[in-house]
Protein backbone atom coordinates (compact mmCIF):
# COMPACT_ATOMS: atom_id res chain seq x y z
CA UNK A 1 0.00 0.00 0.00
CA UNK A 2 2.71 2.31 1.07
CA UNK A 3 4.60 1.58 -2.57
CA UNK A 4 1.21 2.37 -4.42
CA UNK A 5 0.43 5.54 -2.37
CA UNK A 6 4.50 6.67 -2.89
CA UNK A 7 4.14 6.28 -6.70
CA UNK A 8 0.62 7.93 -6.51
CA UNK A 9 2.14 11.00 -5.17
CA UNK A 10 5.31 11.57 -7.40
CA UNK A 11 2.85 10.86 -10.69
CA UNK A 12 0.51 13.75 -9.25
CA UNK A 13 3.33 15.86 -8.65
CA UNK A 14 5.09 15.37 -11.92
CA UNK A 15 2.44 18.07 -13.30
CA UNK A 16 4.99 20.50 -12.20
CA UNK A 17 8.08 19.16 -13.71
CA UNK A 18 10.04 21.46 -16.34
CA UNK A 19 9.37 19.94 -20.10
CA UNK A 20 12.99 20.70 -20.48
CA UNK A 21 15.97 17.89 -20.13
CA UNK A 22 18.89 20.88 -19.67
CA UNK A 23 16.01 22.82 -17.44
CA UNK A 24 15.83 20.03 -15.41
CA UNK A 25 19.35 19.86 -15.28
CA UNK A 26 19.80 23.31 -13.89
CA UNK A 27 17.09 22.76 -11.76
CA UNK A 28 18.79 19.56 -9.89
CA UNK A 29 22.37 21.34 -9.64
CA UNK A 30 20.53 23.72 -7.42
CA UNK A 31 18.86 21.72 -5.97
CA UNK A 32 21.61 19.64 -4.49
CA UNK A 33 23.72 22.85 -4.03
CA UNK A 34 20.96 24.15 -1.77
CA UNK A 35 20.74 20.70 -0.06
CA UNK A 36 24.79 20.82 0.97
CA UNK A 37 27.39 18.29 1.19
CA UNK A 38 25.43 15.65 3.01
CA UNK A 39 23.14 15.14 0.24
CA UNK A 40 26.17 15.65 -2.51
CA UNK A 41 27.55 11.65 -3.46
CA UNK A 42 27.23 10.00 -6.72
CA UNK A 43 24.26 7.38 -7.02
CA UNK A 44 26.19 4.38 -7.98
CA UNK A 45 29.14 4.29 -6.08
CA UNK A 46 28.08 6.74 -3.01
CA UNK A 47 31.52 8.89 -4.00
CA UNK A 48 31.17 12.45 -2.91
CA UNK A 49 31.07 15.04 -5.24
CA UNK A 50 31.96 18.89 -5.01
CA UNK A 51 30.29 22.26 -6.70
CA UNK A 52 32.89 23.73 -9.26
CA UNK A 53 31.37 27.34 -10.29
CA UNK A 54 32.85 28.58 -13.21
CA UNK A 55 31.39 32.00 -13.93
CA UNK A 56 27.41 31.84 -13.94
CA UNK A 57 27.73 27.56 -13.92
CA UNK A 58 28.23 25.24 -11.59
CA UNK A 59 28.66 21.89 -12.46
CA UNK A 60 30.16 19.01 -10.20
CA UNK A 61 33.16 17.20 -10.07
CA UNK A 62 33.88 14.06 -8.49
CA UNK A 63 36.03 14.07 -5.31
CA UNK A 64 38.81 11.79 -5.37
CA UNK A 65 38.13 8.78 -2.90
CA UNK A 66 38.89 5.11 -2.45
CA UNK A 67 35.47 4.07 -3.02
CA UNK A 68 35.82 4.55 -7.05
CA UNK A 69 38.66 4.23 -9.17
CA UNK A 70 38.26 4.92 -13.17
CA UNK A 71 38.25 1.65 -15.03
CA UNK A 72 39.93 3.90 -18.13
CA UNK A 73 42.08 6.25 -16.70
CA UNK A 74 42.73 7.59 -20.17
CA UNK A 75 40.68 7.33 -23.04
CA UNK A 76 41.98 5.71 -26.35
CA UNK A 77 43.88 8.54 -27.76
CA UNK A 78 46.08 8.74 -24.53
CA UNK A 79 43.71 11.54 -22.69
CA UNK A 80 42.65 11.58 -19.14
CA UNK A 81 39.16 10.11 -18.95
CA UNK A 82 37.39 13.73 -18.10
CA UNK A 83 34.42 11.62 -17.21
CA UNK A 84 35.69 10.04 -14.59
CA UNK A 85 35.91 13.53 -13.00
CA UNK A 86 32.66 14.71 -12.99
CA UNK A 87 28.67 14.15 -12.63
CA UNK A 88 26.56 13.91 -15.01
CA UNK A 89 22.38 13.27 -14.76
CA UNK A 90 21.66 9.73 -15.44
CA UNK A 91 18.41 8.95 -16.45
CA UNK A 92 17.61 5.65 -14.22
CA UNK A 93 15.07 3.93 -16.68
CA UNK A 94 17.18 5.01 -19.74
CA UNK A 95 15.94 7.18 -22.48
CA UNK A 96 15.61 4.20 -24.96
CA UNK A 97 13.72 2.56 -22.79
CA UNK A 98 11.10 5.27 -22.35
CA UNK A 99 11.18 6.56 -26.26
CA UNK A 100 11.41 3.65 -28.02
CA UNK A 101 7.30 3.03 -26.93
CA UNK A 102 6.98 6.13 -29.53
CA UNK A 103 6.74 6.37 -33.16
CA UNK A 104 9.64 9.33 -33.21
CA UNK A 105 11.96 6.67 -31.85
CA UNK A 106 11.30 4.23 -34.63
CA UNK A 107 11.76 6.65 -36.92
CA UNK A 108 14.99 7.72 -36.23
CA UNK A 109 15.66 7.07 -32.24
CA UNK A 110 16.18 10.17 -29.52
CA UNK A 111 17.26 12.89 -31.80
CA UNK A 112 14.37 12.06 -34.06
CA UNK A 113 12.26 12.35 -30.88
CA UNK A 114 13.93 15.83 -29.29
CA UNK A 115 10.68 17.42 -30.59
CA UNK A 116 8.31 15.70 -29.31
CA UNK A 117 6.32 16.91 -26.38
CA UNK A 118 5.80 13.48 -24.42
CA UNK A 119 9.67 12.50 -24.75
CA UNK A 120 10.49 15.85 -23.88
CA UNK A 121 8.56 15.47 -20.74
CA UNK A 122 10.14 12.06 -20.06
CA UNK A 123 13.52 13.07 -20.46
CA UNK A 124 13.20 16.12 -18.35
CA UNK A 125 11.45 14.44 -15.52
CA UNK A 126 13.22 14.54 -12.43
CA UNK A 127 12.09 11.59 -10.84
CA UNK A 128 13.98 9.83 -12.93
CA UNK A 129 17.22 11.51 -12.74
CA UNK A 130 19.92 11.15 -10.35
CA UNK A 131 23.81 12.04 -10.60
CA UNK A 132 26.06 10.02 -11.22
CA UNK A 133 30.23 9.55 -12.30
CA UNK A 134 30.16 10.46 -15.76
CA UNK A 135 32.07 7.45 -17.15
CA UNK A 136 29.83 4.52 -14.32
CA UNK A 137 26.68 7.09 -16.53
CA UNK A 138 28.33 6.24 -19.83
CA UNK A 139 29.32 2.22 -19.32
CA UNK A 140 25.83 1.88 -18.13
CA UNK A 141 24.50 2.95 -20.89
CA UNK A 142 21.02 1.84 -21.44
CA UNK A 143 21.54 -1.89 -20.38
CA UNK A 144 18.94 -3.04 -18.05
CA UNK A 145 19.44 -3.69 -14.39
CA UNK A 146 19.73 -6.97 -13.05
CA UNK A 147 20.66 -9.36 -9.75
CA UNK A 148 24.19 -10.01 -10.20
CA UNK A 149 25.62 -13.62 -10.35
CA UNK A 150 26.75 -14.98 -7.32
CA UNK A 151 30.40 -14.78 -6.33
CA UNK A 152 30.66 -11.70 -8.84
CA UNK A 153 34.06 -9.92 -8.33
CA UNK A 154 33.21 -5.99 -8.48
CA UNK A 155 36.82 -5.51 -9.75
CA UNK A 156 36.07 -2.98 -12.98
CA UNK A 157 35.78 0.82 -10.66
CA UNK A 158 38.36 -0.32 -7.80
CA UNK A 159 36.02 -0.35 -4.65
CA UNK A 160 32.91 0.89 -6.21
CA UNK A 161 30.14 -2.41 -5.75
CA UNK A 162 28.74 -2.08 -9.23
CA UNK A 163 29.43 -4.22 -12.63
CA UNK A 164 28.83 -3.36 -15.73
CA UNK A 165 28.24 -6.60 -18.27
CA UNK A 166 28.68 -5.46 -21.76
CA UNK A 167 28.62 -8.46 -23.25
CA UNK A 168 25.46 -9.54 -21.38
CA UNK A 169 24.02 -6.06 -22.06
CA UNK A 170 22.87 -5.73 -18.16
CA UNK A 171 24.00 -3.60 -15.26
CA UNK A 172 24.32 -4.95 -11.89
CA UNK A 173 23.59 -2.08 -9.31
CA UNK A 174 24.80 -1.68 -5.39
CA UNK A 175 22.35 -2.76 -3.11
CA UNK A 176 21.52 1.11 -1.58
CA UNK A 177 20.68 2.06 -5.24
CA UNK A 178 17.86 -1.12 -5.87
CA UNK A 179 14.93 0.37 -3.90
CA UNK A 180 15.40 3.71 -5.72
CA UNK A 181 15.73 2.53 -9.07
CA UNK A 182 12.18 0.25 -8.41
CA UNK A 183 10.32 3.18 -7.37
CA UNK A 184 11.73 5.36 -10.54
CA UNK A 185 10.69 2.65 -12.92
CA UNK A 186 7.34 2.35 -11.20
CA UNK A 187 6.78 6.09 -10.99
CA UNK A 188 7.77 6.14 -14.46
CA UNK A 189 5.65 2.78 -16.11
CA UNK A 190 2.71 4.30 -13.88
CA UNK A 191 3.23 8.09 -14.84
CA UNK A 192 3.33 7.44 -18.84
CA UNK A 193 2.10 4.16 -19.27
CA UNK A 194 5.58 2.25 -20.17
CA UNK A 195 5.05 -1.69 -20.12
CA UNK A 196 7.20 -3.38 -18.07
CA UNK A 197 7.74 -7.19 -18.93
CA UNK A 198 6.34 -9.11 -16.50
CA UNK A 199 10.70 -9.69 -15.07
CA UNK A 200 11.23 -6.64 -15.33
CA UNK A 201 7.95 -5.63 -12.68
CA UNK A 202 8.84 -8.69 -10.71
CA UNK A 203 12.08 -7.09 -10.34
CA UNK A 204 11.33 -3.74 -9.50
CA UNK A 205 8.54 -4.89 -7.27
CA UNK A 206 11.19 -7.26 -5.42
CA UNK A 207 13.95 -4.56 -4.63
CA UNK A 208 10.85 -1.70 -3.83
CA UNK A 209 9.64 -3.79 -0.89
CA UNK A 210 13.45 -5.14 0.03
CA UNK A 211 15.06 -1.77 0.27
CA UNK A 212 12.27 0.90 1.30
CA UNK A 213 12.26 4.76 0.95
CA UNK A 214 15.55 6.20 2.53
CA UNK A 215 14.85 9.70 4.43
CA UNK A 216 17.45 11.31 2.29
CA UNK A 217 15.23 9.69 -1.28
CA UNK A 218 11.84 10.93 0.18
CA UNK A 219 13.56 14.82 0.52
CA UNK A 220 15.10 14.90 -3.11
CA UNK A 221 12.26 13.14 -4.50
CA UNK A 222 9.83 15.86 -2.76
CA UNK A 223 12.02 18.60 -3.53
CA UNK A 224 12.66 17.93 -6.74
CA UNK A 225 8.67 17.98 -7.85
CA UNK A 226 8.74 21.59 -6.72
């Protein structure tokens, strides 16, 4: 009841949300600026991150810590992995899983959909966006979560608990990340009508009861519908 009542509430409230991704974006750096440095770590790996204003922006860079270490330092023409350094805005259910129920997608995938007023308001919708280390954002891609197998080394971001299974096409999240991710693909399946497939639901359903509403989810989620 409690799960059907949470998702109730973010659906009503995501009236107010901005209809712009890069609005939203703005929107959440303040957000989390305004919120300080107990609210400010990275959603996969719980690294901290710090504000970096550089005239009228601020954008966020990743503070260096043992809990996450780059699995490409540098990238393939010998440069320092720049997104391994900062935060980016992850969509949690991933944009091609949310467009691709649209006939812009199949016509020529998210570009072909950038003016289009229900993907805009799916993209931009900050329910479903959380920050997170810019190259963990870009691995992930838009694989699907999943359980991870059992005696699964996390050995690809040093002592960051997450795996990334490109050839499997699935991403294996922490444990503190599963109820939030549930209640973002809920909120979003119930909010536009998205079909789950009947694992997928199970799955979300599973880690939304397992791993309920943190204090610090229910204030960004509430603040965040403002």
């Amino acid at each position: 009841m409690k799960k059907l009542l949470s998702i109730l509430l973010f659906s009503s409230l995501s009236l107010l949300a901005s209809d712009n991704f890069n609005e939203s974006k703005k929107e959440l750096v303040k957000l989390y600026e305004s919120l300080g440095s107990a609210y400010q770590y990275d959603f996969y790996c719980n690294v901290p991150f710090k504000a970096n204003k550089k005239g009228k922006y601020t954008k966020f860079e990743v503070v260096k810590s043992d809990l996450y270490t780059p699995r490409n330092e540098y990238t393939k023409k010998g440069k320092i992995n720049q997104r391994s350094k900062r935060i980016e805005w992850e969509h949690i259910m991933s944009a091609q899983n949310f467009g691709k129920h649209l006939p812009c997608w199949r016509e020529g995938g998210r570009k072909a959909c950038q003016n289009d007023p229900l993907f805009a308001k799916m993209e931009a919708d900050k329910q479903n966006l959380v920050p997170a280390i810019g190259e963990v954002n870009g691995d992930r891609s838009n694989f699907r979560y999943a359980e991870a197998p059992l005696n699964l080394e996390y050995t690809q971001y040093g002592n960051c608990k997450v795996y990334t299974d490109f050839k499997a096409k699935r991403f294996y999240p922490a444990n503190y990340s599963k109820g939030w991710i549930a209640r973002s693909y809920l909120y979003m399946s119930k909010t536009y009508n998205i079909r789950l497939s009947d694992q997928e639901r199970k799955l979300m359903e599973s880690w939304d009861k397992q791993y309920p509403m943190s204090e610090k989810e229910r204030i960004i989620r509430e603040k965040s519908s403002k």
